[in-house]
Structure formats: C-alpha cells, structure tokens
N, C-alpha and C. Protein backbone atom coordinates (compact mmCIF):
# COMPACT_ATOMS: atom_id res chain seq x y z
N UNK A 1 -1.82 34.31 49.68
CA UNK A 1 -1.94 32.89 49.37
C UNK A 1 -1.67 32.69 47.87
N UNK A 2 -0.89 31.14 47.87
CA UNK A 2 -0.88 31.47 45.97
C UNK A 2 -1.79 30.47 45.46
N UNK A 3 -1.65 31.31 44.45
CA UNK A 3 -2.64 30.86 43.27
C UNK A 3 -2.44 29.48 42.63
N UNK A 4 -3.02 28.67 43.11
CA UNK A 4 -2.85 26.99 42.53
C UNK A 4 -3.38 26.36 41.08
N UNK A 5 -3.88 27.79 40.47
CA UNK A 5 -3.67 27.92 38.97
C UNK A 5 -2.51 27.93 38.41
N UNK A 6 -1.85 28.46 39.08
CA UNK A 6 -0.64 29.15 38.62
C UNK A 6 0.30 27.50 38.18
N UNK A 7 0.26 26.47 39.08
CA UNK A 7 1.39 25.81 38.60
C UNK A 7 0.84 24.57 37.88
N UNK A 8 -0.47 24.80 37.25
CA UNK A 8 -1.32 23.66 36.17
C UNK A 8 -0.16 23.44 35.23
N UNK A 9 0.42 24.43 34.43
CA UNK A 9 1.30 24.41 33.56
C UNK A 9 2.81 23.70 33.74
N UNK A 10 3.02 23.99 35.14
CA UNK A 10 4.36 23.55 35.34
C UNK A 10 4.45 21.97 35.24
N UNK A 11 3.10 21.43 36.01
CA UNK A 11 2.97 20.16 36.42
C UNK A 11 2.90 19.19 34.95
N UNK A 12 1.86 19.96 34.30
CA UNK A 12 1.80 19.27 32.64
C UNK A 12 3.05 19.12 32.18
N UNK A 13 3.72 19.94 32.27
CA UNK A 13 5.23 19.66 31.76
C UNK A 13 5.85 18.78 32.20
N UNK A 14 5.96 18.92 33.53
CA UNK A 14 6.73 17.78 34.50
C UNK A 14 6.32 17.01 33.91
N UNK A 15 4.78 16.62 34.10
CA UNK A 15 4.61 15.17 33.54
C UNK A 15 4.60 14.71 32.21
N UNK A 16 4.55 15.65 31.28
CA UNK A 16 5.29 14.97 29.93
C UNK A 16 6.37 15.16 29.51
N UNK A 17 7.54 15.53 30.52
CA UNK A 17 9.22 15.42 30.22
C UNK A 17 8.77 14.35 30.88
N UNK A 18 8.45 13.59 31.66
CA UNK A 18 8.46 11.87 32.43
C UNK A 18 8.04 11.05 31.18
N UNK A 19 7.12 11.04 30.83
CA UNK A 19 6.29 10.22 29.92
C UNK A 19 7.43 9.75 28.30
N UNK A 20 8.12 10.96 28.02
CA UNK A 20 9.04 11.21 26.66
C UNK A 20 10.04 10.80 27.19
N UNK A 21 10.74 10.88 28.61
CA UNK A 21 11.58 10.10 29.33
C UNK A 21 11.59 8.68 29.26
N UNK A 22 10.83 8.11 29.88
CA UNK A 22 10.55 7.15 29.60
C UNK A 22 9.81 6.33 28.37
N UNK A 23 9.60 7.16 27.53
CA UNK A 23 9.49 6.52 25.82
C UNK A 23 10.50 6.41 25.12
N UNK A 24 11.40 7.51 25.47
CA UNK A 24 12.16 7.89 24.48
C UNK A 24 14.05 6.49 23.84
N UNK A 25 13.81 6.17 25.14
CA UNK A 25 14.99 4.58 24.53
C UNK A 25 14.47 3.87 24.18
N UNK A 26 12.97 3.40 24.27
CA UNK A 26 12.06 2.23 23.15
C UNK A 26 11.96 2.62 21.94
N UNK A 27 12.20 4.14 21.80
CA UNK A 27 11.81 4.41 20.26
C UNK A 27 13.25 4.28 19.98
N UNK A 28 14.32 4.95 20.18
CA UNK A 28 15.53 4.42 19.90
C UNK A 28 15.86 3.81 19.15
N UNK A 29 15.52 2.35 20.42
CA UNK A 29 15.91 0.63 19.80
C UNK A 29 15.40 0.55 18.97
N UNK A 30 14.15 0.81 19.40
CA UNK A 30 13.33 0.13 17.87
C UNK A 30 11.81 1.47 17.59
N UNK A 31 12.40 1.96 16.55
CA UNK A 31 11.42 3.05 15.98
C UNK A 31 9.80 2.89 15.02
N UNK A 32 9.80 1.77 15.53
CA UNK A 32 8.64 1.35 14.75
C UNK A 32 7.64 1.20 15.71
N UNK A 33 7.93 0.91 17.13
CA UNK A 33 6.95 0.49 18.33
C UNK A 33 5.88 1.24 18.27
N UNK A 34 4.72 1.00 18.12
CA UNK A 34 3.48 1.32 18.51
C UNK A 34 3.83 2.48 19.81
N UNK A 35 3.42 1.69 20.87
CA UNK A 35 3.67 1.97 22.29
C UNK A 35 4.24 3.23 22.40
N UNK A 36 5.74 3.09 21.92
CA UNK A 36 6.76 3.49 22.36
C UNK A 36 6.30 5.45 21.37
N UNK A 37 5.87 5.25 20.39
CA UNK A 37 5.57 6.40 19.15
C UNK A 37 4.27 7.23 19.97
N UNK A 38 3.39 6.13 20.55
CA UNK A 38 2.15 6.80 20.70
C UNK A 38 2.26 7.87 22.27
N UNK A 39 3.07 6.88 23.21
CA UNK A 39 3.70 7.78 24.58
C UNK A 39 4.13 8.94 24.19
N UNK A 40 5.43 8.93 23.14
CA UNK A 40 6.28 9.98 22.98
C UNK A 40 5.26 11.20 22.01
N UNK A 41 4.49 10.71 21.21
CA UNK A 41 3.68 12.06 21.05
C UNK A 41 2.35 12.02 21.66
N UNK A 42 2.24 11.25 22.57
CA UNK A 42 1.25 12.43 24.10
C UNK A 42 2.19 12.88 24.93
N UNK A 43 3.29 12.81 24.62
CA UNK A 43 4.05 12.73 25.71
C UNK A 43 4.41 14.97 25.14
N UNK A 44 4.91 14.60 23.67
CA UNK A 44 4.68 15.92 23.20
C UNK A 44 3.37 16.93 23.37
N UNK A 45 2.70 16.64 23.01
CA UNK A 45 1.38 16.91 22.91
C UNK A 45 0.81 17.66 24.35
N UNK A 46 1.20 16.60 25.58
CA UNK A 46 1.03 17.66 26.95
C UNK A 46 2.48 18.54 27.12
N UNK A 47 3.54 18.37 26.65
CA UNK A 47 4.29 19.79 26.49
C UNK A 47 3.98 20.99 25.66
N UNK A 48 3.29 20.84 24.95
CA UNK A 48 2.94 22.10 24.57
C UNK A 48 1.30 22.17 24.89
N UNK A 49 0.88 21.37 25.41
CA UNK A 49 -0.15 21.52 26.25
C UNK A 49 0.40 22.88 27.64
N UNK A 50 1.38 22.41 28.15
CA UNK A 50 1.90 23.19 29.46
C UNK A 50 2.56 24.21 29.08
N UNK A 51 2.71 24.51 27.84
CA UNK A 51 3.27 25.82 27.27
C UNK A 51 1.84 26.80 27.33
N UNK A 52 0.81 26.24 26.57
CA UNK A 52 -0.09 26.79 26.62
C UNK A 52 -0.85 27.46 28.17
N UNK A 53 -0.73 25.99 29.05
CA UNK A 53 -1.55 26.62 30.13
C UNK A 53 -1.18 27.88 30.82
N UNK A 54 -1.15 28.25 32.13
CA UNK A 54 -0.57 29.30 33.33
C UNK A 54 -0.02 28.49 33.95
C-alpha cells in the first residue's frame, strides 16, 4: 500500500504552481497590486514549502 505521506509535497507544489499561475499576469499589468504581490509570494513560499516536504 502507498504511503500517502509520500505525495504531501507533490500536492503543495501543484498547488502553488496554480496560485503563481494565476497571480502571475496581475503582477505583470500592474506590479504594484497588493493582491496580485501577496498571492505570488504565498504562492512562492508553498513551493519551497513542497521542496521541503516528502
């Protein structure tokens, strides 16, 4: 049976390549956005979150 530890890490990633995905043309346009700055670094922040995990 596998280990459903195992893909904590993968999933964090998944979900913050989505999050920086979808931030990442608001900061673009306009690089000043609140919103758009604060997504894209949680958006970082759980990628190397999912580097870290298993």
């Amino acid at each position: 049976m596998k280990n459903k530890k195992a893909n904590t890490g993968f999933i964090t990633r998944l979900i913050a390549s989505f999050i920086i995905v979808l931030s990442l043309p608001f900061l673009i346009t306009n690089p000043v956005n609140l919103f758009a700055l604060i997504g894209f670094a949680f958006g970082n922040f759980l990628l190397v979150l999912g580097g870290i995990l298993p």
